[in-house]
N, C-alpha and C. Protein backbone atom coordinates (compact mmCIF):
# COMPACT_ATOMS: atom_id res chain seq x y z
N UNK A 1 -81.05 -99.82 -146.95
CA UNK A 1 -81.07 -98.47 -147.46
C UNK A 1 -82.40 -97.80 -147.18
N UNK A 2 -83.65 -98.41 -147.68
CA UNK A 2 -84.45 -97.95 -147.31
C UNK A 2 -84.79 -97.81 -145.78
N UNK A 3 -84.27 -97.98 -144.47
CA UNK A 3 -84.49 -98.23 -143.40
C UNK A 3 -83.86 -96.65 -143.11
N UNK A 4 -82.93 -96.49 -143.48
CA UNK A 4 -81.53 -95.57 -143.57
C UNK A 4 -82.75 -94.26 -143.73
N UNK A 5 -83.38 -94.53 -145.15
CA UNK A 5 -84.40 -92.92 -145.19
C UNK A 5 -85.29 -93.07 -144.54
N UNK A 6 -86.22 -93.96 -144.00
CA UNK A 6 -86.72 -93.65 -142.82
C UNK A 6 -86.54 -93.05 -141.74
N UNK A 7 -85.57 -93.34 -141.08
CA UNK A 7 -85.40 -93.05 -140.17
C UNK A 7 -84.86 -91.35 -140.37
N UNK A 8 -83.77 -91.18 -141.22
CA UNK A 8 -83.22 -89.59 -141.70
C UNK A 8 -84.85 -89.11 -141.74
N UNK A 9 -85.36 -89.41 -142.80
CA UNK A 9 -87.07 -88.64 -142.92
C UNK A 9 -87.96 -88.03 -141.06
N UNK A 10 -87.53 -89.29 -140.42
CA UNK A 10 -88.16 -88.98 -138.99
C UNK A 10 -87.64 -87.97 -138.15
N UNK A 11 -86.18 -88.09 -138.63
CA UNK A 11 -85.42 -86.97 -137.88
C UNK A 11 -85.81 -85.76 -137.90
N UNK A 12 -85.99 -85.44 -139.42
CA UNK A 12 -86.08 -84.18 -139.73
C UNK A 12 -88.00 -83.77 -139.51
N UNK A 13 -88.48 -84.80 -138.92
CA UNK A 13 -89.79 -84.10 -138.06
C UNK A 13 -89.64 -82.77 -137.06
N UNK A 14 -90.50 -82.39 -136.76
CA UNK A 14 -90.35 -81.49 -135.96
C UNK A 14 -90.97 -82.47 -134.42
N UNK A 15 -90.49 -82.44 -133.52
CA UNK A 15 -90.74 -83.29 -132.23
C UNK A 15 -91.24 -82.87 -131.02
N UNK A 16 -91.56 -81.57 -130.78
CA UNK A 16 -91.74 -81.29 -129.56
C UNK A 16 -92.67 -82.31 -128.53
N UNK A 17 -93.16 -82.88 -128.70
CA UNK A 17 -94.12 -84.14 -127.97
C UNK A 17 -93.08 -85.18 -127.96
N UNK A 18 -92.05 -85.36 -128.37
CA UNK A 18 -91.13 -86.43 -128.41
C UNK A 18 -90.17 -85.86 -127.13
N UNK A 19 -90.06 -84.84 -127.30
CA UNK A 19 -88.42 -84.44 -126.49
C UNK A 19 -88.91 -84.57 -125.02
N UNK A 20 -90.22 -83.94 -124.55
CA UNK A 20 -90.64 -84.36 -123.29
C UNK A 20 -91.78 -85.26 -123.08
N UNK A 21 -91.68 -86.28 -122.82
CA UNK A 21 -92.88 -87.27 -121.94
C UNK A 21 -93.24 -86.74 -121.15
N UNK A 22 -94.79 -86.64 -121.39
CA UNK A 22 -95.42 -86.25 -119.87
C UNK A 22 -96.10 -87.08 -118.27
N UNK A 23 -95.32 -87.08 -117.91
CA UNK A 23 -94.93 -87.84 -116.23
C UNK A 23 -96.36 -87.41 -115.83
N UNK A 24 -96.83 -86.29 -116.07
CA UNK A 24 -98.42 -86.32 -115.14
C UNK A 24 -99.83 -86.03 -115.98
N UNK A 25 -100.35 -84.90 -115.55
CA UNK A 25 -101.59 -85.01 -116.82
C UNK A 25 -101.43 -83.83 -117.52
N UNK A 26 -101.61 -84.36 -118.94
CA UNK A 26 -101.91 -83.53 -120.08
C UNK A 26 -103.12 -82.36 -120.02
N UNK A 27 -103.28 -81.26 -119.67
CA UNK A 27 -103.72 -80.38 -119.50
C UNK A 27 -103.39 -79.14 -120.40
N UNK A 28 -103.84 -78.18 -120.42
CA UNK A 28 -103.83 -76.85 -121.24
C UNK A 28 -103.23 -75.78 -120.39
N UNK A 29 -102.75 -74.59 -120.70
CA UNK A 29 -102.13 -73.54 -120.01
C UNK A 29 -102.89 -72.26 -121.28
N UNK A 30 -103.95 -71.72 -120.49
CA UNK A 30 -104.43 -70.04 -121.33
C UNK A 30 -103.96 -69.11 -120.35
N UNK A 31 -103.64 -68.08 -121.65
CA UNK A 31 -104.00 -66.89 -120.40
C UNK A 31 -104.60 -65.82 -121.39
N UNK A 32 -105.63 -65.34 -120.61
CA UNK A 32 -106.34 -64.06 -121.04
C UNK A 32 -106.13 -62.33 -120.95
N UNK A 33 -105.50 -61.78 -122.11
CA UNK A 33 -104.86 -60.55 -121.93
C UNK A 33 -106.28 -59.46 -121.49
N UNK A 34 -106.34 -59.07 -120.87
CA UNK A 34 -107.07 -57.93 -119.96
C UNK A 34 -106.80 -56.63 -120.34
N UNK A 35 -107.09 -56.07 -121.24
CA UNK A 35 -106.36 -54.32 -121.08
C UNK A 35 -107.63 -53.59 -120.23
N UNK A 36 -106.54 -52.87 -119.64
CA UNK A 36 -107.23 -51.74 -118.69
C UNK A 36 -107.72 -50.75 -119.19
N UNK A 37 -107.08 -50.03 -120.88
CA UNK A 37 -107.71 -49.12 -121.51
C UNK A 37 -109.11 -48.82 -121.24
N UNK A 38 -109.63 -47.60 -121.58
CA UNK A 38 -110.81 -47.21 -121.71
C UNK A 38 -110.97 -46.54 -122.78
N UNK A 39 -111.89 -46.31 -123.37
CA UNK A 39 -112.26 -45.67 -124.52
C UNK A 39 -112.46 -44.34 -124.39
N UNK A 40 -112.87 -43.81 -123.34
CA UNK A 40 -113.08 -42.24 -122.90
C UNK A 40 -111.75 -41.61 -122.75
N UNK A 41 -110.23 -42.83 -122.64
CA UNK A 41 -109.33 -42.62 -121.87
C UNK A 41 -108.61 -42.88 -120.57
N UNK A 42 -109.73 -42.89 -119.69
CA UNK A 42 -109.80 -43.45 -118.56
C UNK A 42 -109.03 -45.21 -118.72
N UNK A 43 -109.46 -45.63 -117.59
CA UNK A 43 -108.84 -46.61 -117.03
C UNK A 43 -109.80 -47.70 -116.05
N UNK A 44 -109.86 -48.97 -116.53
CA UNK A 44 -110.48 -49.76 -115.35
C UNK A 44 -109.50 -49.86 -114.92
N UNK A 45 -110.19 -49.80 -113.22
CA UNK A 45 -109.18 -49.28 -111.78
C UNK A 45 -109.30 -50.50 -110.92
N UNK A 46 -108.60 -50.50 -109.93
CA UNK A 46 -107.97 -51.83 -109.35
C UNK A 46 -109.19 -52.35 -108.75
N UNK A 47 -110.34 -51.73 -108.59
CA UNK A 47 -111.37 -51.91 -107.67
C UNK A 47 -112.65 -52.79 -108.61
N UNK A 48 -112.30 -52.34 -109.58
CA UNK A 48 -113.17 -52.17 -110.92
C UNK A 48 -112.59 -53.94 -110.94
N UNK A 49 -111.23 -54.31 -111.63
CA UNK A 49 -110.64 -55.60 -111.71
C UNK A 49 -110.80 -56.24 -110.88
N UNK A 50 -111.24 -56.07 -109.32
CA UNK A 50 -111.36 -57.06 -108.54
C UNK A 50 -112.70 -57.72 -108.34
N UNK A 51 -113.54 -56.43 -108.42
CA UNK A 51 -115.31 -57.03 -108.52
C UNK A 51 -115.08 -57.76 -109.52
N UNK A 52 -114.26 -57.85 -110.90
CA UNK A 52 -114.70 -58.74 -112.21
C UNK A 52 -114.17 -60.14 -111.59
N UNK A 53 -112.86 -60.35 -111.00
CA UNK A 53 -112.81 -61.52 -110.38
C UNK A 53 -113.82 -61.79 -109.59
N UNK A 54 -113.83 -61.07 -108.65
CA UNK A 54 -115.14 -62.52 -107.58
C UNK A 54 -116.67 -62.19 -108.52
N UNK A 55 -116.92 -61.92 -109.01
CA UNK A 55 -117.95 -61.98 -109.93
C UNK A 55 -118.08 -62.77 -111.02
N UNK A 56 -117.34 -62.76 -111.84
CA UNK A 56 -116.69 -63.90 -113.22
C UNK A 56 -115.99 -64.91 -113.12
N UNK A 57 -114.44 -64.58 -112.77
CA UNK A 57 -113.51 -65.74 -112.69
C UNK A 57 -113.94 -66.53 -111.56
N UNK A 58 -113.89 -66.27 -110.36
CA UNK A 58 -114.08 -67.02 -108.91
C UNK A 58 -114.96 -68.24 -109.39
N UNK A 59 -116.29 -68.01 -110.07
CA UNK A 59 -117.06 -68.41 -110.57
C UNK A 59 -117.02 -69.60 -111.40
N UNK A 60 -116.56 -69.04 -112.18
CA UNK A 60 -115.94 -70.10 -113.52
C UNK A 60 -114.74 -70.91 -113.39
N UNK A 61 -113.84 -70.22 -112.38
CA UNK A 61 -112.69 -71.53 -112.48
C UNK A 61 -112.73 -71.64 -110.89
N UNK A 62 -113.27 -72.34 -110.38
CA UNK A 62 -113.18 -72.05 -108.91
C UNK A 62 -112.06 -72.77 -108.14
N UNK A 63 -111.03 -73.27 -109.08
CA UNK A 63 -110.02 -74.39 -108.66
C UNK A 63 -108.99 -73.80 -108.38
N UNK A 64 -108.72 -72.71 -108.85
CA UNK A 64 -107.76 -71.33 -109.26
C UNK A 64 -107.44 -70.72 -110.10
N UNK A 65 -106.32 -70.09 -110.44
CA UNK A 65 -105.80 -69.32 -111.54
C UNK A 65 -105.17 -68.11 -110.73
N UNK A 66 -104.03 -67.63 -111.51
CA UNK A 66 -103.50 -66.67 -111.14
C UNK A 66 -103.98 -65.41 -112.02
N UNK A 67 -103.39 -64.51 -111.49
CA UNK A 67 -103.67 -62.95 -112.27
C UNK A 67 -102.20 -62.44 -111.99
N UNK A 68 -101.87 -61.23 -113.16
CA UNK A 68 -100.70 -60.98 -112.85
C UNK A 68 -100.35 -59.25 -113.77
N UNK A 69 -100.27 -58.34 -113.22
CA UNK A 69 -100.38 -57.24 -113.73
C UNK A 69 -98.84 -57.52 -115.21
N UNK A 70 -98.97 -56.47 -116.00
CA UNK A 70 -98.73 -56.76 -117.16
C UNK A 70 -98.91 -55.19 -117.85
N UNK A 71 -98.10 -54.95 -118.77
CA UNK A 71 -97.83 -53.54 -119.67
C UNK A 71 -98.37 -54.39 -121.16
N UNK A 72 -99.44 -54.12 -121.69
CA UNK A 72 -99.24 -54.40 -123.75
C UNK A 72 -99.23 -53.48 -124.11
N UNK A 73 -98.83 -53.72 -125.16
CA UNK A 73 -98.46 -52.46 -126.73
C UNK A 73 -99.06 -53.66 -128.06
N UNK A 74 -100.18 -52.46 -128.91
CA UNK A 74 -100.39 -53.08 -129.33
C UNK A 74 -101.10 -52.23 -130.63
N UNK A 75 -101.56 -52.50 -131.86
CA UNK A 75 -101.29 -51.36 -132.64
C UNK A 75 -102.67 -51.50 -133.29
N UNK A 76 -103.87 -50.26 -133.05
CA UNK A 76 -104.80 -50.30 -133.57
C UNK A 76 -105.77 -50.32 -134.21
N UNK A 77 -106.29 -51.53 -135.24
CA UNK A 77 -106.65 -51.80 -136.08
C UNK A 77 -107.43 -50.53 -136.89
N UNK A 78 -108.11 -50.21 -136.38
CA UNK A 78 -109.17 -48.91 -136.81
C UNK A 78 -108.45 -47.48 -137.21
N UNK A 79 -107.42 -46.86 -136.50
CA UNK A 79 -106.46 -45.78 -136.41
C UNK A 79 -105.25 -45.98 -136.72
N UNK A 80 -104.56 -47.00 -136.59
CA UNK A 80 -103.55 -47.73 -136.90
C UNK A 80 -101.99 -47.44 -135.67
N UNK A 81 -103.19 -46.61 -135.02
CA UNK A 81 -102.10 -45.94 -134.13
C UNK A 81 -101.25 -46.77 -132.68
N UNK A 82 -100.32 -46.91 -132.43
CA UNK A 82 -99.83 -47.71 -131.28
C UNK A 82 -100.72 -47.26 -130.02
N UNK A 83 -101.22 -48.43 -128.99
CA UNK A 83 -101.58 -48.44 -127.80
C UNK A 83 -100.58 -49.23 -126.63
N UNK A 84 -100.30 -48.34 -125.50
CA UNK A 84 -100.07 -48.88 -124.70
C UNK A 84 -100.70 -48.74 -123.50
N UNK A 85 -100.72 -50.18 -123.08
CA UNK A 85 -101.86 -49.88 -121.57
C UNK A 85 -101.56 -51.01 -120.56
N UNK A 86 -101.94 -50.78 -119.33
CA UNK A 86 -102.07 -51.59 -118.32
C UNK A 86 -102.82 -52.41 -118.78
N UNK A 87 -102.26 -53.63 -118.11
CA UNK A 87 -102.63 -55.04 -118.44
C UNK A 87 -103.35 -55.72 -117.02
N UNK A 88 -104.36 -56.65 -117.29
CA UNK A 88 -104.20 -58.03 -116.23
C UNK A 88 -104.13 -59.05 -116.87
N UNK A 89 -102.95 -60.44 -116.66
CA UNK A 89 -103.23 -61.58 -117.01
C UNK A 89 -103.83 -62.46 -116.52
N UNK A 90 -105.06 -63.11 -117.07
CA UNK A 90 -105.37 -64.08 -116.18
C UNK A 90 -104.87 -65.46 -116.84
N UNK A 91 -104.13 -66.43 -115.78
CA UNK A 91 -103.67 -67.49 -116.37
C UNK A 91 -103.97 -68.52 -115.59
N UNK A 92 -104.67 -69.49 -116.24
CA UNK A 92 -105.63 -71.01 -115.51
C UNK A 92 -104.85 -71.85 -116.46
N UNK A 93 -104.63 -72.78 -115.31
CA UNK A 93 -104.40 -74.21 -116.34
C UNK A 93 -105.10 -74.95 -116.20
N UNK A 94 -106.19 -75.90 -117.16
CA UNK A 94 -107.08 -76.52 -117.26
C UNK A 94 -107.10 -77.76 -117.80
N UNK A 95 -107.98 -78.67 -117.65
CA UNK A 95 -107.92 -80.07 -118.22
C UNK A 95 -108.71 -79.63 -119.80
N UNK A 96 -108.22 -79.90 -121.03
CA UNK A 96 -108.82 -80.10 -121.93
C UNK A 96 -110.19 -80.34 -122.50
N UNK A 97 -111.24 -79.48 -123.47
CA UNK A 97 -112.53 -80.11 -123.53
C UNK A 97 -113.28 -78.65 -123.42
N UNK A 98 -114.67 -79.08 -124.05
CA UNK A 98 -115.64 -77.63 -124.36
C UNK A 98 -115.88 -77.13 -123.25
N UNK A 99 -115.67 -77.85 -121.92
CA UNK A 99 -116.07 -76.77 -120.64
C UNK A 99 -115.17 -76.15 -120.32
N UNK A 100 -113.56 -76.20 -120.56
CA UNK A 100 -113.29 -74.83 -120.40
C UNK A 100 -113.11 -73.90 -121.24
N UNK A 101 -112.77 -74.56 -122.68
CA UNK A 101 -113.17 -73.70 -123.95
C UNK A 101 -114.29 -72.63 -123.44
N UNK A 102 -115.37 -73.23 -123.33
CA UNK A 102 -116.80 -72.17 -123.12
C UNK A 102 -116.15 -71.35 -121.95
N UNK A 103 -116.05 -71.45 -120.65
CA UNK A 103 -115.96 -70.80 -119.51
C UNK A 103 -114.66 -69.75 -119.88
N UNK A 104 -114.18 -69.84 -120.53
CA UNK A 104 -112.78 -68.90 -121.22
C UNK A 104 -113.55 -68.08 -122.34
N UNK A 105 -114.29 -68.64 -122.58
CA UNK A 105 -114.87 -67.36 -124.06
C UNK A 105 -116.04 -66.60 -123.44
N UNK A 106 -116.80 -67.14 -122.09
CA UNK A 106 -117.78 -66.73 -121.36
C UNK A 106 -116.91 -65.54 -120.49
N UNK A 107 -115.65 -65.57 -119.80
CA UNK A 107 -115.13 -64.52 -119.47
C UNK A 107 -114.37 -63.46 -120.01
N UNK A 108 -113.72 -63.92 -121.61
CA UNK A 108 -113.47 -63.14 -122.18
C UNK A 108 -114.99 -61.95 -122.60
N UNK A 109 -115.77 -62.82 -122.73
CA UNK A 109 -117.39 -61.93 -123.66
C UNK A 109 -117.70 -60.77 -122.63
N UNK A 110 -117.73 -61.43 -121.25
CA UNK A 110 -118.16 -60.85 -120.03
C UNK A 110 -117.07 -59.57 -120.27
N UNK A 111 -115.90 -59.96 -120.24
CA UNK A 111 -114.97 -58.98 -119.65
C UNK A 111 -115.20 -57.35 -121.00
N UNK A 112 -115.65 -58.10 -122.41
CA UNK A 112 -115.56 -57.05 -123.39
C UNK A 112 -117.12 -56.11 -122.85
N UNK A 113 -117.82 -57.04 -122.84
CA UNK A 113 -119.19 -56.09 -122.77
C UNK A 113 -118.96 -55.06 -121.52
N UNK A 114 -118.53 -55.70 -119.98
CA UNK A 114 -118.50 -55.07 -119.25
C UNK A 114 -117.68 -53.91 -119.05
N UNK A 115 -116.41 -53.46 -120.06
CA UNK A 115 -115.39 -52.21 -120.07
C UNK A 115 -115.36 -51.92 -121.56
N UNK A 116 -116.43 -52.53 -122.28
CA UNK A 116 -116.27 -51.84 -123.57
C UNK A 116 -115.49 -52.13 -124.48
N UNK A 117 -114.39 -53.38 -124.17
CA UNK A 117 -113.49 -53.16 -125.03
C UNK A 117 -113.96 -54.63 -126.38
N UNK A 118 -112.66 -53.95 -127.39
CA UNK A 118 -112.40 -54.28 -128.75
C UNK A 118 -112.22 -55.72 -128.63
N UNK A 119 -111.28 -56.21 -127.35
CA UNK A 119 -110.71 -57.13 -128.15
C UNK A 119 -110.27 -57.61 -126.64
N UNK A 120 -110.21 -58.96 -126.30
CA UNK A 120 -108.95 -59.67 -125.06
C UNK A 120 -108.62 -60.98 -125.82
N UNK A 121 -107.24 -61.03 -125.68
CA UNK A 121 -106.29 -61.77 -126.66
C UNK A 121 -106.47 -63.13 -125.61
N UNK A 122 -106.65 -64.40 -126.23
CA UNK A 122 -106.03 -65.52 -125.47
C UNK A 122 -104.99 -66.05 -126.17
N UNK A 123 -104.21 -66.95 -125.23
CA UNK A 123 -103.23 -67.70 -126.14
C UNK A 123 -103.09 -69.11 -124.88
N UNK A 124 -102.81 -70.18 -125.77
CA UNK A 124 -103.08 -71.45 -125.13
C UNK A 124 -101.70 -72.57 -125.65
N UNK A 125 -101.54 -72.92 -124.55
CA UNK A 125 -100.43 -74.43 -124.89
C UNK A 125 -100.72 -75.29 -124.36
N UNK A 126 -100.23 -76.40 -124.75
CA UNK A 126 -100.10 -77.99 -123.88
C UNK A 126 -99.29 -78.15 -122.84
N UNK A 127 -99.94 -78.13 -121.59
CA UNK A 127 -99.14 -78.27 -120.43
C UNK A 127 -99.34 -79.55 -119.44
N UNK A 128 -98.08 -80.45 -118.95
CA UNK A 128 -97.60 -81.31 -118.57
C UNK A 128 -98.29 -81.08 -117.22
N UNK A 129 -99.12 -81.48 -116.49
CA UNK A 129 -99.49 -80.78 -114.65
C UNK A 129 -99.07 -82.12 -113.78
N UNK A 130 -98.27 -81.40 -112.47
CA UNK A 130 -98.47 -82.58 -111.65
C UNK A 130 -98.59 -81.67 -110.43
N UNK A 131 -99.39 -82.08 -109.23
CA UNK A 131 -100.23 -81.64 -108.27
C UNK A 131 -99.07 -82.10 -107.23
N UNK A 132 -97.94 -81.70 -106.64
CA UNK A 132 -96.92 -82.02 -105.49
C UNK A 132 -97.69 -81.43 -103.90
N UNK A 133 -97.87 -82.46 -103.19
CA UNK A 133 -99.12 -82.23 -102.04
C UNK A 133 -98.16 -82.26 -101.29
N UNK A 134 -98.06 -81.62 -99.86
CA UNK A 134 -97.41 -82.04 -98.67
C UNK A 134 -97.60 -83.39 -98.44
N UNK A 135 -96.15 -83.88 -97.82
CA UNK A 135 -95.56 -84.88 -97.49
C UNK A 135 -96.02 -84.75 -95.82
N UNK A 136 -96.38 -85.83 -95.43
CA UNK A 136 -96.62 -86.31 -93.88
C UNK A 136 -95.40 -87.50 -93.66
């Protein structure tokens, strides 16, 4: 009997680390929300986003990462009023640990001081990586 609630008790865990084994390496998946807003109104412009890559990102993740244009809506703390604006995502997947912690809060800091803004959102998961190389 008692074996019986054990096991019922385990069930009713929540499992996500159970349902998939990870076959390669345990790594992280961020991505850093970018708004294009400006405070005058204006807009950082495509030219503007690309110097911040080879200047910042290139830099800091030099292994890769993608970028990926993007619309947020998002509702403003101070005015309370809805914003919507052009987006860039930047999304790196990384091995776990304070060096990319830091190099992610070093480009978020960079990215606020340099356009002024309030706020760039990250959000982070546990991601499974496996590196599939050409076959000879």
């Amino acid at each position: 009997m008692r074996i019986h609630l054990v096991v019922a008790a385990l069930l009713l865990l929540p499992v996500p680390a159970l349902a998939q084994e990870c076959t390669g390496q345990a790594w992280v998946e961020s991505t850093l929300y970018l708004g294009r807003g400006l405070k005058d109104g204006g807009e950082v412009t495509d030219a503007q986003v690309q110097a911040f890559v080879d200047e910042t990102l290139v830099g800091r993740f030099p292994d890769g990462f993608t970028l990926f244009e993007a619309r947020g809506h998002w509702r403003d703390g101070a005015t309370g009023k809805p914003v919507d604006e052009r987006s860039v995502a930047f999304v790196v997947v990384h091995p776990p640990g304070p060096a990319s912690e830091d190099a992610l809060r070093r480009v978020a800091d960079a990215y606020i001081a340099r356009f002024d803004q309030s706020a760039v959102l990250r959000s982070s998961q546990p991601a499974c990586v496996t590196f599939y190389e050409g076959r000879k």
